[in-house]
C-alpha atoms as a PDB file:
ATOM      1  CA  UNK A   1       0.000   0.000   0.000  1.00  0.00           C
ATOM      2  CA  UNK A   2       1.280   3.663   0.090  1.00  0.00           C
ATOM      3  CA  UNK A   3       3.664   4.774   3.007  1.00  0.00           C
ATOM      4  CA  UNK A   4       3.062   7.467   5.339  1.00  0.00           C
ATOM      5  CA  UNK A   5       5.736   9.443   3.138  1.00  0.00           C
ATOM      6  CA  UNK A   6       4.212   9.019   0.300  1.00  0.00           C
ATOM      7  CA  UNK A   7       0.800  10.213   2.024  1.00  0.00           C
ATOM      8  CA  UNK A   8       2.170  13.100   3.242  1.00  0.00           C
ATOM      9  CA  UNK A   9       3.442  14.065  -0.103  1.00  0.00           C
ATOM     10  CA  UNK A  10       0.298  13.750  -1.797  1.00  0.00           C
ATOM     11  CA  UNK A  11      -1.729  16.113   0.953  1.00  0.00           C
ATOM     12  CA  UNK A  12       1.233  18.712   0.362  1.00  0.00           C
ATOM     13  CA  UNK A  13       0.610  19.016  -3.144  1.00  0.00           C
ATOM     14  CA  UNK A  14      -2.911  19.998  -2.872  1.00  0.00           C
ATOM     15  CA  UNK A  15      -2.298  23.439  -2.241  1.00  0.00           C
ATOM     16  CA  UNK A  16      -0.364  24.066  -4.846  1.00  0.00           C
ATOM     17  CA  UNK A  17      -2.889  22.244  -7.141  1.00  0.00           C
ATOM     18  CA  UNK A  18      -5.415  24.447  -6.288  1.00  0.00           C
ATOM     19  CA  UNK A  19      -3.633  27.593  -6.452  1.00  0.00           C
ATOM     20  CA  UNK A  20      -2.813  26.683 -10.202  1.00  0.00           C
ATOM     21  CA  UNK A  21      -6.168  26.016 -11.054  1.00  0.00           C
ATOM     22  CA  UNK A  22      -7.099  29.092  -9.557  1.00  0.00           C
ATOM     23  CA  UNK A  23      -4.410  30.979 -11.229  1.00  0.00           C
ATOM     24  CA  UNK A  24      -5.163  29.130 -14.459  1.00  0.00           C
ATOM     25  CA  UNK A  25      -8.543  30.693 -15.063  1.00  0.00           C
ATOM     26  CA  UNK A  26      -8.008  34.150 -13.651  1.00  0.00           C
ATOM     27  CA  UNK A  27      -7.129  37.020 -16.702  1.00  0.00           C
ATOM     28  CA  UNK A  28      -5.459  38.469 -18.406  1.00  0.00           C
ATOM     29  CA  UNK A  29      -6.878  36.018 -21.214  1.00  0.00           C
ATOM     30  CA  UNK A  30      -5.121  36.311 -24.420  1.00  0.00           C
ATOM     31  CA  UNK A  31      -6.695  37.007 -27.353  1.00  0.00           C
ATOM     32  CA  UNK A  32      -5.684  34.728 -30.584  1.00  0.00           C
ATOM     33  CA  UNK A  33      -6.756  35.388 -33.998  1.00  0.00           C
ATOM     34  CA  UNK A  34      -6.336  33.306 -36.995  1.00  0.00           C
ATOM     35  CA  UNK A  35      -8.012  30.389 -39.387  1.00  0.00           C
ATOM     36  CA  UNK A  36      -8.922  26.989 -37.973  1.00  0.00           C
ATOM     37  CA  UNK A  37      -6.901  24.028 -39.442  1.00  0.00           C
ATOM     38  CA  UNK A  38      -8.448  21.115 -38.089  1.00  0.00           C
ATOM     39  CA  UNK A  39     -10.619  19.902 -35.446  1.00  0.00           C
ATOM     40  CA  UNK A  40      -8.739  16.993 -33.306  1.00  0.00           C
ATOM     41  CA  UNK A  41     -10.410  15.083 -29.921  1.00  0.00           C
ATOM     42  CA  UNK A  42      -8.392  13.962 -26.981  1.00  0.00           C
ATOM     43  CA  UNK A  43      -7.411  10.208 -25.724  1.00  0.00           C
ATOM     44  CA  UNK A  44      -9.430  11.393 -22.696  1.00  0.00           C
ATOM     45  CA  UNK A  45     -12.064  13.101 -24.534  1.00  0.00           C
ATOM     46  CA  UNK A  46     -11.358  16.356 -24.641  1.00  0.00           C
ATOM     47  CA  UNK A  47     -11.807  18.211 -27.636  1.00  0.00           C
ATOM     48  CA  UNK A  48      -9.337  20.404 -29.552  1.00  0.00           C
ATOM     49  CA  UNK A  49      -9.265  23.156 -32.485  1.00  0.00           C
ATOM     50  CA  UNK A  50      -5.912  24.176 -34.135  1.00  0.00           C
ATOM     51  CA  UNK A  51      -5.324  27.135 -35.646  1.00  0.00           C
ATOM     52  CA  UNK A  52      -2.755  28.548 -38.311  1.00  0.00           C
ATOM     53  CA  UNK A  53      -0.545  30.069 -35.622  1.00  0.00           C
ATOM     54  CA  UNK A  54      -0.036  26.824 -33.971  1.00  0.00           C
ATOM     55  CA  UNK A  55      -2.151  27.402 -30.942  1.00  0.00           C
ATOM     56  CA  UNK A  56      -4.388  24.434 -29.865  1.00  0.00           C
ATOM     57  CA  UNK A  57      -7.442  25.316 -27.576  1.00  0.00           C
ATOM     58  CA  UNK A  58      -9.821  23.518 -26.041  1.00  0.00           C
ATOM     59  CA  UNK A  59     -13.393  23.849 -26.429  1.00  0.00           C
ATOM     60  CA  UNK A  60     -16.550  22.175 -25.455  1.00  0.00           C
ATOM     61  CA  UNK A  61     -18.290  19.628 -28.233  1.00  0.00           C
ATOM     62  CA  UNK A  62     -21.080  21.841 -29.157  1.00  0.00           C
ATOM     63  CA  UNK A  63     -18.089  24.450 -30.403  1.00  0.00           C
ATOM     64  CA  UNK A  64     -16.408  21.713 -32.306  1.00  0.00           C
ATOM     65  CA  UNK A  65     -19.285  20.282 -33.991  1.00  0.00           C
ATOM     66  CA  UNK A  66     -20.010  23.973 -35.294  1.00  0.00           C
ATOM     67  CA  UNK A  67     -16.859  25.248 -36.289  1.00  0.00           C
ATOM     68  CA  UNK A  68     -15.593  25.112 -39.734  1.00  0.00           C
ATOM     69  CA  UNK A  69     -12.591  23.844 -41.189  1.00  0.00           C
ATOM     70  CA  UNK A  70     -10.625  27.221 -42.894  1.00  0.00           C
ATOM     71  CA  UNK A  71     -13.421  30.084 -41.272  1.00  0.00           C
ATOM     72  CA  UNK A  72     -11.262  32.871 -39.749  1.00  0.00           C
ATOM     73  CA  UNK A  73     -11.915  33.245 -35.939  1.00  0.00           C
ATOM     74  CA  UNK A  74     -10.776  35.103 -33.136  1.00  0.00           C
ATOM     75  CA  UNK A  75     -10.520  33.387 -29.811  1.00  0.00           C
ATOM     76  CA  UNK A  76     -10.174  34.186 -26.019  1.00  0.00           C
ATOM     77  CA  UNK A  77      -8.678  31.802 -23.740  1.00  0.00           C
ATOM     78  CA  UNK A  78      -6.902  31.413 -20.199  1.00  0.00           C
ATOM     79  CA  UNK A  79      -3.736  30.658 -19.346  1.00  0.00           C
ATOM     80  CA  UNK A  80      -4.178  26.770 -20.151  1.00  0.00           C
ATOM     81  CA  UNK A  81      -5.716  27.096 -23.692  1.00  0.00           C
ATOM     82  CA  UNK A  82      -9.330  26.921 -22.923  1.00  0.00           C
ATOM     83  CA  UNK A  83     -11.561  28.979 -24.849  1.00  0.00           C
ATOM     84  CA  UNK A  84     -13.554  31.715 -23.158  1.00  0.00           C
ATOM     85  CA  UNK A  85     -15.418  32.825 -25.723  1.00  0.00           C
ATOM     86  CA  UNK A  86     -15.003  32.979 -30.092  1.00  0.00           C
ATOM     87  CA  UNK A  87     -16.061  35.431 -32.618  1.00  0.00           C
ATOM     88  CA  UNK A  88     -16.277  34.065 -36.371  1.00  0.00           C
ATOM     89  CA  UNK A  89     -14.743  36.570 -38.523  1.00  0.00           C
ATOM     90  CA  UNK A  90     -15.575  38.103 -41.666  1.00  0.00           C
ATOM     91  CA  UNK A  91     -13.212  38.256 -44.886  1.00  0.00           C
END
């Protein structure tokens, strides 16, 4: 089983977990423009958009399913690459 070491350890590091989350979602959010590339999902289910600057954000599935393949768009996201909110652009 796990040692009281390792235990210990463990209960340490939740703090700090928590304070990156937290630190994660707070802004500045940048803001990213450019043209979607492709559409990609997770091994854990996640799904992902890629853009011509060779940023990859995540969004939720009802934002994948939408988006097209080559529109221009303009996204905010936190610090971890998770979309706040995105504007289709016009061209």
């Amino acid at each position: 089983m796990f040692k009281q070491s390792q235990i210990l350890n463990f209960l340490k590091n939740i703090p700090r977990r928590i304070i990156r989350m937290i630190i994660g979602i707070l802004p500045p959010y940048p803001l990213i423009e450019g043209q979607l590339n492709a559409k990609e999902r997770g091994p854990e289910g996640a799904f992902y958009i890629l853009l011509d600057t060779s940023d990859v954000i995540e969004v939720d599935s009802f934002t994948w399913d939408t988006l097209i393949i080559g529109e221009p768009i303009r996204i905010r996201c936190t610090r971890e690459n998770k979309a706040v909110y995105i504007i289709r652009l016009d061209h």
